[in-house]
PDB file of N, CA and C in Angstrom:
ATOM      1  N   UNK A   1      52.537 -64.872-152.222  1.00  0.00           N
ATOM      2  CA  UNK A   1      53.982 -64.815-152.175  1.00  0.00           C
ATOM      3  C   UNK A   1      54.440 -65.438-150.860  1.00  0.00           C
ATOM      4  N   UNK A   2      56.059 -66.144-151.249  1.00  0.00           N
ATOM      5  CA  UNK A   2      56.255 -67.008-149.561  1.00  0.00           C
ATOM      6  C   UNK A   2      56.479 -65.684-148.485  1.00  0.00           C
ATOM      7  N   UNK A   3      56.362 -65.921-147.490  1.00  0.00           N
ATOM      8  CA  UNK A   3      57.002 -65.983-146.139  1.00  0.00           C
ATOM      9  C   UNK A   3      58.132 -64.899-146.285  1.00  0.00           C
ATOM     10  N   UNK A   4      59.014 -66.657-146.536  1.00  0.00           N
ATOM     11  CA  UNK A   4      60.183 -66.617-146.372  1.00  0.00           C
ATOM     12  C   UNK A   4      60.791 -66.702-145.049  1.00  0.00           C
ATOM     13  N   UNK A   5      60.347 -67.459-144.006  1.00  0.00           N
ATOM     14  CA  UNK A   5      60.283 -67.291-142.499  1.00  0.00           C
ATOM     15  C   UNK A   5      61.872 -67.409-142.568  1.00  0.00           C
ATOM     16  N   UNK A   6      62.638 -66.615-141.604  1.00  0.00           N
ATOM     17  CA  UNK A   6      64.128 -66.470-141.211  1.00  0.00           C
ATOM     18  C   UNK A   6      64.882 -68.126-140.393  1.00  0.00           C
ATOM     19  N   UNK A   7      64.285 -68.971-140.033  1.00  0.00           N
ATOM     20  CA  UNK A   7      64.444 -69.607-139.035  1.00  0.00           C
ATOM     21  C   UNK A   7      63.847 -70.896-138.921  1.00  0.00           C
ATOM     22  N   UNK A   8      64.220 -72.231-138.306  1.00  0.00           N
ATOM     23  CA  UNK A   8      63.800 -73.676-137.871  1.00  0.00           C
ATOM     24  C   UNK A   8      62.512 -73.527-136.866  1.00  0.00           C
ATOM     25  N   UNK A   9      61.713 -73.594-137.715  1.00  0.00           N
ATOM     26  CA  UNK A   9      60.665 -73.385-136.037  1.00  0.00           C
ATOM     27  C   UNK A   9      61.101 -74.338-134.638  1.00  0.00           C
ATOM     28  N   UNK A  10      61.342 -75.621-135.322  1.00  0.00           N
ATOM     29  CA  UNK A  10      62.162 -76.260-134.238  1.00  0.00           C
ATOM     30  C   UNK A  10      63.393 -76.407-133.160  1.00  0.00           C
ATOM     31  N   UNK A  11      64.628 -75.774-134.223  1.00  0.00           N
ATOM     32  CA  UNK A  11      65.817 -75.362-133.582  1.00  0.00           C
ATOM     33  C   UNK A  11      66.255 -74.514-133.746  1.00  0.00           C
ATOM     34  N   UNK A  12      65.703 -72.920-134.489  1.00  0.00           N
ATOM     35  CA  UNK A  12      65.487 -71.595-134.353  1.00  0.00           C
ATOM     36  C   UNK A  12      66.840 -71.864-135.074  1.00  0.00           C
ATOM     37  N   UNK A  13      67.230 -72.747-136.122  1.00  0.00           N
ATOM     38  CA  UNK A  13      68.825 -72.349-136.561  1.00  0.00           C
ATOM     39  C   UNK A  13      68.595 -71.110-137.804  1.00  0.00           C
ATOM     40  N   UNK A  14      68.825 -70.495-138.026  1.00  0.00           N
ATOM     41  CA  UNK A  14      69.208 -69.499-138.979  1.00  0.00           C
ATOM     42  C   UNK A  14      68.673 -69.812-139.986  1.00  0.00           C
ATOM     43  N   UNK A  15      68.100 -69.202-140.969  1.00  0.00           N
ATOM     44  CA  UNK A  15      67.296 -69.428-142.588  1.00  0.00           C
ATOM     45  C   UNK A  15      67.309 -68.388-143.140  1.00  0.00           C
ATOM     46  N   UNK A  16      68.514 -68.022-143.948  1.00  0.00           N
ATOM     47  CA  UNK A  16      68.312 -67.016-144.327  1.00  0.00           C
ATOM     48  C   UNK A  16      67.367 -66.867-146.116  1.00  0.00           C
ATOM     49  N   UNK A  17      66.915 -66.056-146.558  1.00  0.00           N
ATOM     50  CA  UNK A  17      66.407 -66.255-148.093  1.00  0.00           C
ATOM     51  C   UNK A  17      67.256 -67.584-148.756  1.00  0.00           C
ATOM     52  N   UNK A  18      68.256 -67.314-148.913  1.00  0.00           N
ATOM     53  CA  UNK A  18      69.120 -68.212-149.898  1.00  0.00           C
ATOM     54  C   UNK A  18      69.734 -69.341-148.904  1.00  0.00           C
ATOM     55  N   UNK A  19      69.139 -69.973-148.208  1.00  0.00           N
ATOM     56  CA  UNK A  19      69.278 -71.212-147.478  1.00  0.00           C
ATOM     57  C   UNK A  19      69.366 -72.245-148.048  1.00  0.00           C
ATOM     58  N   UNK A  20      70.020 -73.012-148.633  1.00  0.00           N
ATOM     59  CA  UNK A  20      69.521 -74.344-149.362  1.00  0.00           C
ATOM     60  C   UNK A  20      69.206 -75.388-148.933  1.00  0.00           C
ATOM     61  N   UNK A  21      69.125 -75.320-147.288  1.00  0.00           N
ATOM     62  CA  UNK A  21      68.550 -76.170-146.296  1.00  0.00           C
ATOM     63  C   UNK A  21      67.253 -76.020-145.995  1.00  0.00           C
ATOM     64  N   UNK A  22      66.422 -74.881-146.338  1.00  0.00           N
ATOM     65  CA  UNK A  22      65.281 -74.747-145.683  1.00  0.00           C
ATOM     66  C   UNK A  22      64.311 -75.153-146.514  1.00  0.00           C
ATOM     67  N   UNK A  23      62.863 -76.148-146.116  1.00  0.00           N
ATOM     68  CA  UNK A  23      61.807 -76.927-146.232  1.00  0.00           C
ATOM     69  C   UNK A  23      61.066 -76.427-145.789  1.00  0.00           C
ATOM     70  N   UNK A  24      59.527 -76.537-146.492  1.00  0.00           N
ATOM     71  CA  UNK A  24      58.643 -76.023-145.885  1.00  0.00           C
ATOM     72  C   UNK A  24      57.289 -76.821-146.607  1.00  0.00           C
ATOM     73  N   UNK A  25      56.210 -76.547-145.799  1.00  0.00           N
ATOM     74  CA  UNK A  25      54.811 -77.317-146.383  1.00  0.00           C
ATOM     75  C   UNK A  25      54.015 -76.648-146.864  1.00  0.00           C
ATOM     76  N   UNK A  26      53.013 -77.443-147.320  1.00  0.00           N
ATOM     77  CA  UNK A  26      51.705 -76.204-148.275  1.00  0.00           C
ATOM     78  C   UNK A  26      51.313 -74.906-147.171  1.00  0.00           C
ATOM     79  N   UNK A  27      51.383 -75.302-145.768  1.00  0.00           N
ATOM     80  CA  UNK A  27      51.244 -74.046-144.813  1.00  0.00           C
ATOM     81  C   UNK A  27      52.183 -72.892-144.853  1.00  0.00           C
ATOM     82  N   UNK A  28      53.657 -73.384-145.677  1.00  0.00           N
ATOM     83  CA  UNK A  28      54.917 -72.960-145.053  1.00  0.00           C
ATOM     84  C   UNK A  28      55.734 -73.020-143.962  1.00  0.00           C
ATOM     85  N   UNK A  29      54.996 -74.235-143.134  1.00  0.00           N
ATOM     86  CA  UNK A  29      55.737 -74.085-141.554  1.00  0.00           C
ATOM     87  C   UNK A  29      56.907 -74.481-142.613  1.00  0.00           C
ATOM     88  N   UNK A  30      57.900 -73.854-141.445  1.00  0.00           N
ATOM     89  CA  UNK A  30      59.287 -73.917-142.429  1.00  0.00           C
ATOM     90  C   UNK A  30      60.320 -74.279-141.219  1.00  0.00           C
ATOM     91  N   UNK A  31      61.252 -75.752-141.725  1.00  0.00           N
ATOM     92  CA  UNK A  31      62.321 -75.844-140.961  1.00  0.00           C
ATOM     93  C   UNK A  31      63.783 -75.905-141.557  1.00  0.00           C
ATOM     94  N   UNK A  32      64.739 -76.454-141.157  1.00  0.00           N
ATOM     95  CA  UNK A  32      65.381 -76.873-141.664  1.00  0.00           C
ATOM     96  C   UNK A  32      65.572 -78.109-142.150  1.00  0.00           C
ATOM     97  N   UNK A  33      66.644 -78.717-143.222  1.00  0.00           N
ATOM     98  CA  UNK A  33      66.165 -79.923-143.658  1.00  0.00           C
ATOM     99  C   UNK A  33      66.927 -81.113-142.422  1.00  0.00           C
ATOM    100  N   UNK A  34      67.870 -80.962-141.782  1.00  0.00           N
ATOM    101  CA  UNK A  34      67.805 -82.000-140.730  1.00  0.00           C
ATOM    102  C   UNK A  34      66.486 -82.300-139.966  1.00  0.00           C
ATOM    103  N   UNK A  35      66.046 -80.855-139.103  1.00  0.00           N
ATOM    104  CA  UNK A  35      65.127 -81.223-138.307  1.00  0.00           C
ATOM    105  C   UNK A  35      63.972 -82.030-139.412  1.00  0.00           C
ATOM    106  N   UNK A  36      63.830 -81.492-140.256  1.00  0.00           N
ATOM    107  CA  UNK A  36      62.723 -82.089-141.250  1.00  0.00           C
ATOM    108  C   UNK A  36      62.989 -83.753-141.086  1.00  0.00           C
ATOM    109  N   UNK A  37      63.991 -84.197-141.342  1.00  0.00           N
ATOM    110  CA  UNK A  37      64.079 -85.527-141.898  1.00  0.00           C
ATOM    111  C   UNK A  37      64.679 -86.054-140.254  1.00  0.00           C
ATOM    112  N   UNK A  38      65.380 -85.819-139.544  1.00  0.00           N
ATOM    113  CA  UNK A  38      65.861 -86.473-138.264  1.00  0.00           C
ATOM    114  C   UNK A  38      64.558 -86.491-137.379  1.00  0.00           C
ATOM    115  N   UNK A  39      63.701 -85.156-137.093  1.00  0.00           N
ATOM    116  CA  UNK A  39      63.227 -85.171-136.120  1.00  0.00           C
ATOM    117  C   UNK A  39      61.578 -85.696-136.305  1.00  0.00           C
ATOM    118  N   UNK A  40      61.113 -85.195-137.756  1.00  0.00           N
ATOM    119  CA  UNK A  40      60.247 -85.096-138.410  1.00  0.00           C
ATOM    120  C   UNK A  40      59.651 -86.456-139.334  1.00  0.00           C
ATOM    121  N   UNK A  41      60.883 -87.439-139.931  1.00  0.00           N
ATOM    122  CA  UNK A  41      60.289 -87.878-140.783  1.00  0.00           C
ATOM    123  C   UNK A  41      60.053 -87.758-142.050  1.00  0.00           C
ATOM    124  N   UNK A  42      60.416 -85.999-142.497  1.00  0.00           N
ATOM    125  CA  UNK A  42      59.837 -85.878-143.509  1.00  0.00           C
ATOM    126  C   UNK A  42      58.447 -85.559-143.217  1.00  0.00           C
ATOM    127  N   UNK A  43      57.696 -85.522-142.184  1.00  0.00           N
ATOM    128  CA  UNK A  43      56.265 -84.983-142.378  1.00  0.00           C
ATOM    129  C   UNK A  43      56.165 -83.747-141.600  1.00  0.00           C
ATOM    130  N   UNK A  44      55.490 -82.618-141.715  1.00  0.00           N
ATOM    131  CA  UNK A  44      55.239 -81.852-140.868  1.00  0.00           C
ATOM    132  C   UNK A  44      54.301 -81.947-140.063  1.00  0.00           C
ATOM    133  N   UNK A  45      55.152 -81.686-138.795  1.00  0.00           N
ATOM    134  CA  UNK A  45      54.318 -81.842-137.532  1.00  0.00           C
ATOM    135  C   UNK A  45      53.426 -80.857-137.143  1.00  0.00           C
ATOM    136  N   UNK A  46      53.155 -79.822-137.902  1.00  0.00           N
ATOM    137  CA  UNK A  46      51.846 -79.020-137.767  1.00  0.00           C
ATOM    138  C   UNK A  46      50.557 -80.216-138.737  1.00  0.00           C
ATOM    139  N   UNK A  47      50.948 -80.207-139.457  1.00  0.00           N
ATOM    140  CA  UNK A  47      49.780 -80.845-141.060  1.00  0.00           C
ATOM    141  C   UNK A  47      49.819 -81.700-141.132  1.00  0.00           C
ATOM    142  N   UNK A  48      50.639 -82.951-140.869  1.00  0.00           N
ATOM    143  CA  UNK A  48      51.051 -83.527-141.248  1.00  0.00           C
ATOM    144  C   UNK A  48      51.547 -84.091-142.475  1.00  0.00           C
ATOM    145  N   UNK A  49      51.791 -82.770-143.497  1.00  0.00           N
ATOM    146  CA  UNK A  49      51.866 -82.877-145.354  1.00  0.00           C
ATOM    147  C   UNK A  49      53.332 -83.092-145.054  1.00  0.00           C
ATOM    148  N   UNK A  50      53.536 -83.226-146.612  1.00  0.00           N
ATOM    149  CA  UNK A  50      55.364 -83.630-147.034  1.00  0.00           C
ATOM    150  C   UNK A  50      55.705 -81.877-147.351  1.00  0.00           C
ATOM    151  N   UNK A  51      57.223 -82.078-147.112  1.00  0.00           N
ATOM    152  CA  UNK A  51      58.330 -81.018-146.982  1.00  0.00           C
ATOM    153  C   UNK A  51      58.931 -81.013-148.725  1.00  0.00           C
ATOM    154  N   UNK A  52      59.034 -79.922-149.155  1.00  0.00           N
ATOM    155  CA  UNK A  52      59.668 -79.019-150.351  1.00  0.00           C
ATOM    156  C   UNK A  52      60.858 -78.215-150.170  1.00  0.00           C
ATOM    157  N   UNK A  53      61.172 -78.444-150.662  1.00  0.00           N
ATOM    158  CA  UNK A  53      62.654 -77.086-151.028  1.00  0.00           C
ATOM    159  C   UNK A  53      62.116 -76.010-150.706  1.00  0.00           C
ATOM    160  N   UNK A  54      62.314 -75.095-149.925  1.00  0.00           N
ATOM    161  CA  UNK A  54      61.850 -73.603-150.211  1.00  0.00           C
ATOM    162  C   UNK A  54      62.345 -73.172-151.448  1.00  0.00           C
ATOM    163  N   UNK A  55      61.865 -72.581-152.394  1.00  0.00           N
ATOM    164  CA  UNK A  55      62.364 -71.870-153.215  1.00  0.00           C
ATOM    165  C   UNK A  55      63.012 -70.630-153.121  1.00  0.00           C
ATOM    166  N   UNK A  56      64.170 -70.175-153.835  1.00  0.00           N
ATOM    167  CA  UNK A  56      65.202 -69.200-153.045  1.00  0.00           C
ATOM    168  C   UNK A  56      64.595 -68.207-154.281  1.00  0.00           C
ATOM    169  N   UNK A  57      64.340 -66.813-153.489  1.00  0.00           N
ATOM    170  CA  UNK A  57      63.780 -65.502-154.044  1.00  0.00           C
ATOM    171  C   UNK A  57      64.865 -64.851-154.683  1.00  0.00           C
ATOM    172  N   UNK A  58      65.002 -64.758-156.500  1.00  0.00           N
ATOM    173  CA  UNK A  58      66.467 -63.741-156.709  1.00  0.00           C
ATOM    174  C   UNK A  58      66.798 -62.376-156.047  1.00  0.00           C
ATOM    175  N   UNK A  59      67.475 -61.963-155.695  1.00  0.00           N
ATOM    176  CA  UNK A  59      68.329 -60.798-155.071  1.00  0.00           C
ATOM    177  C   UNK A  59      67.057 -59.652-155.582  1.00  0.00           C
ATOM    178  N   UNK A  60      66.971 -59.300-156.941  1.00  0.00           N
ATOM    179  CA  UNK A  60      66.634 -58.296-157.190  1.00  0.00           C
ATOM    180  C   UNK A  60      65.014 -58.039-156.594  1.00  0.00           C
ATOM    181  N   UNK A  61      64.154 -59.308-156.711  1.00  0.00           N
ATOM    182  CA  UNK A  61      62.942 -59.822-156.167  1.00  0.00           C
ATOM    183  C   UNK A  61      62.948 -59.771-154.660  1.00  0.00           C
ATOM    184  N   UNK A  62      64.176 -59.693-154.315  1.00  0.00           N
ATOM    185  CA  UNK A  62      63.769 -59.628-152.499  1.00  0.00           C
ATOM    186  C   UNK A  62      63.734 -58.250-152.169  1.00  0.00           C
ATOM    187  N   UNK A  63      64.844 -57.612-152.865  1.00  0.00           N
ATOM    188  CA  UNK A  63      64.815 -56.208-152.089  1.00  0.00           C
ATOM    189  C   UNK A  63      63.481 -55.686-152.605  1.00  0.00           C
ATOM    190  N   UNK A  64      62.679 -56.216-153.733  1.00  0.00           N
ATOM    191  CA  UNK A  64      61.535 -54.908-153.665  1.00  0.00           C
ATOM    192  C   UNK A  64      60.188 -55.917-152.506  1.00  0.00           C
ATOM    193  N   UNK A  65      60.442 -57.118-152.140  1.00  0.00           N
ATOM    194  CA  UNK A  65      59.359 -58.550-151.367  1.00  0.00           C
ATOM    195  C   UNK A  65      60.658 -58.964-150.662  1.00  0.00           C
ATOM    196  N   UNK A  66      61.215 -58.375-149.377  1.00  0.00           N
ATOM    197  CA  UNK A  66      61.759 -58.977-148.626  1.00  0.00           C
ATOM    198  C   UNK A  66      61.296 -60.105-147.982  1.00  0.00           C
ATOM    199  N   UNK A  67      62.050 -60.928-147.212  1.00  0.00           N
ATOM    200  CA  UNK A  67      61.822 -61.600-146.642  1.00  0.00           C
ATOM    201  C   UNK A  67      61.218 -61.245-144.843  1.00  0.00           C
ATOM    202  N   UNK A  68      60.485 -62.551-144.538  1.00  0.00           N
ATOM    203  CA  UNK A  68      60.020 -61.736-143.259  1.00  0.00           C
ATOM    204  C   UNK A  68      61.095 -61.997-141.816  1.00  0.00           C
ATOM    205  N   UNK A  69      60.986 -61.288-140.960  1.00  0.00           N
ATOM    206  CA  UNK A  69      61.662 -61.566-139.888  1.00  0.00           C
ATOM    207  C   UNK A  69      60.983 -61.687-138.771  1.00  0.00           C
ATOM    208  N   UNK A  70      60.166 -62.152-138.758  1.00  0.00           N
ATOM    209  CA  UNK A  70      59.164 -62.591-137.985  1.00  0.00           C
ATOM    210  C   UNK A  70      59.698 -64.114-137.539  1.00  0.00           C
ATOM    211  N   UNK A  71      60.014 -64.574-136.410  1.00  0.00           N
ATOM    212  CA  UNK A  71      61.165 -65.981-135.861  1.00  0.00           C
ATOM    213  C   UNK A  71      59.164 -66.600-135.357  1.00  0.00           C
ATOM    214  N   UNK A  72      59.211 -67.789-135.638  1.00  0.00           N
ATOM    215  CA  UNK A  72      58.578 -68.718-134.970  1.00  0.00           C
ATOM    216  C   UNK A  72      59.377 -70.026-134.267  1.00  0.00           C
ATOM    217  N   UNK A  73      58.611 -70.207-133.136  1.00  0.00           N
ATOM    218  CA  UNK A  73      59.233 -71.458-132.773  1.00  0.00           C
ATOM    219  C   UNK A  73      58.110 -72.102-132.343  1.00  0.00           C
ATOM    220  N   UNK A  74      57.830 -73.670-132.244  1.00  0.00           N
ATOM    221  CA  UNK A  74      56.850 -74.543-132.067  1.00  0.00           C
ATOM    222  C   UNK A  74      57.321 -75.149-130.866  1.00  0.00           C
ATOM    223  N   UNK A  75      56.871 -75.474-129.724  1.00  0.00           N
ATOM    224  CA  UNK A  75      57.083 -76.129-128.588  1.00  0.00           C
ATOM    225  C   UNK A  75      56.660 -77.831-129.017  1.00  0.00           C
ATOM    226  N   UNK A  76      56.992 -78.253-129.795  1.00  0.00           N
ATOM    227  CA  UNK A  76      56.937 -79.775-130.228  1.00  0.00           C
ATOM    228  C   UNK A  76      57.580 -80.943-129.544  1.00  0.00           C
ATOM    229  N   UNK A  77      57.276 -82.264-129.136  1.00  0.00           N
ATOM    230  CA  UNK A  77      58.441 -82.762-128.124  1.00  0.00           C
ATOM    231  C   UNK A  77      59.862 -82.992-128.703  1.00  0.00           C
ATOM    232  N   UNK A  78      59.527 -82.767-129.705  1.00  0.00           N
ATOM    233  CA  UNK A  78      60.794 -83.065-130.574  1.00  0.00           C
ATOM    234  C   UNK A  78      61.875 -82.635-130.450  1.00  0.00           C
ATOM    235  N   UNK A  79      61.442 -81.197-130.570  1.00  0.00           N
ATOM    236  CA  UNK A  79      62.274 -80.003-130.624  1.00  0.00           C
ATOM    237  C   UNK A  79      62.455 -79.747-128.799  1.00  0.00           C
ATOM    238  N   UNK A  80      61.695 -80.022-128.173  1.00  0.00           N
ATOM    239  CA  UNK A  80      62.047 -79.510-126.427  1.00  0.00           C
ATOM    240  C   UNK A  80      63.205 -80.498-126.386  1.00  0.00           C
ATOM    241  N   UNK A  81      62.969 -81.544-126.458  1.00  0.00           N
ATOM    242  CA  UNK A  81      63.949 -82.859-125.795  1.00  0.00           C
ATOM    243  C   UNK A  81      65.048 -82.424-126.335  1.00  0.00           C
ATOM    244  N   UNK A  82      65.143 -81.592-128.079  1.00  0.00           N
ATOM    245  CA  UNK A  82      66.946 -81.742-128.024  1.00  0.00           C
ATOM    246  C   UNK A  82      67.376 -80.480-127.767  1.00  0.00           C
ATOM    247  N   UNK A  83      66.590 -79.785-127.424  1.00  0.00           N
ATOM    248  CA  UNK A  83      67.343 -78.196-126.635  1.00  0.00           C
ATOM    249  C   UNK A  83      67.920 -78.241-125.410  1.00  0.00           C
TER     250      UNK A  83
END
């Protein structure tokens, strides 16, 4: 089952379950879809694999498999230079 990580590992912007911005790889590093495609390429900079839609968990499916709140952030140059 996903994650569901809360957050851009890159620019820590907000992700909530029902994000329709948030991407992620066969690992799940999970960003948002700007950083994905502006900063990224489209590839992830952990794996270097291609980025997916996260799939959004229905309401009734989260409350019994919440999502996690566990925040990652990656010190990438990517992400330092535009903070």
């Amino acid at each position: 089952m996903l994650l569901l990580k809360p957050s851009c590992e890159c620019c820590d912007k907000n992700l909530p379950p029902e994000a329709p911005d948030a991407v992620i790889c066969t690992y799940e590093c999970t960003f948002c879809a700007p950083c994905a495609t502006a900063r990224f390429g489209g590839r992830c900079p952990n794996c270097g694999g291609n980025f997916s839609a996260r799939p959004i968990r229905p309401p009734a499916m989260l409350a019994k498999h919440p999502a996690s709140t566990k925040r990652v952030l990656k010190p990438h140059p990517e992400c330092v230079a535009a903070a």
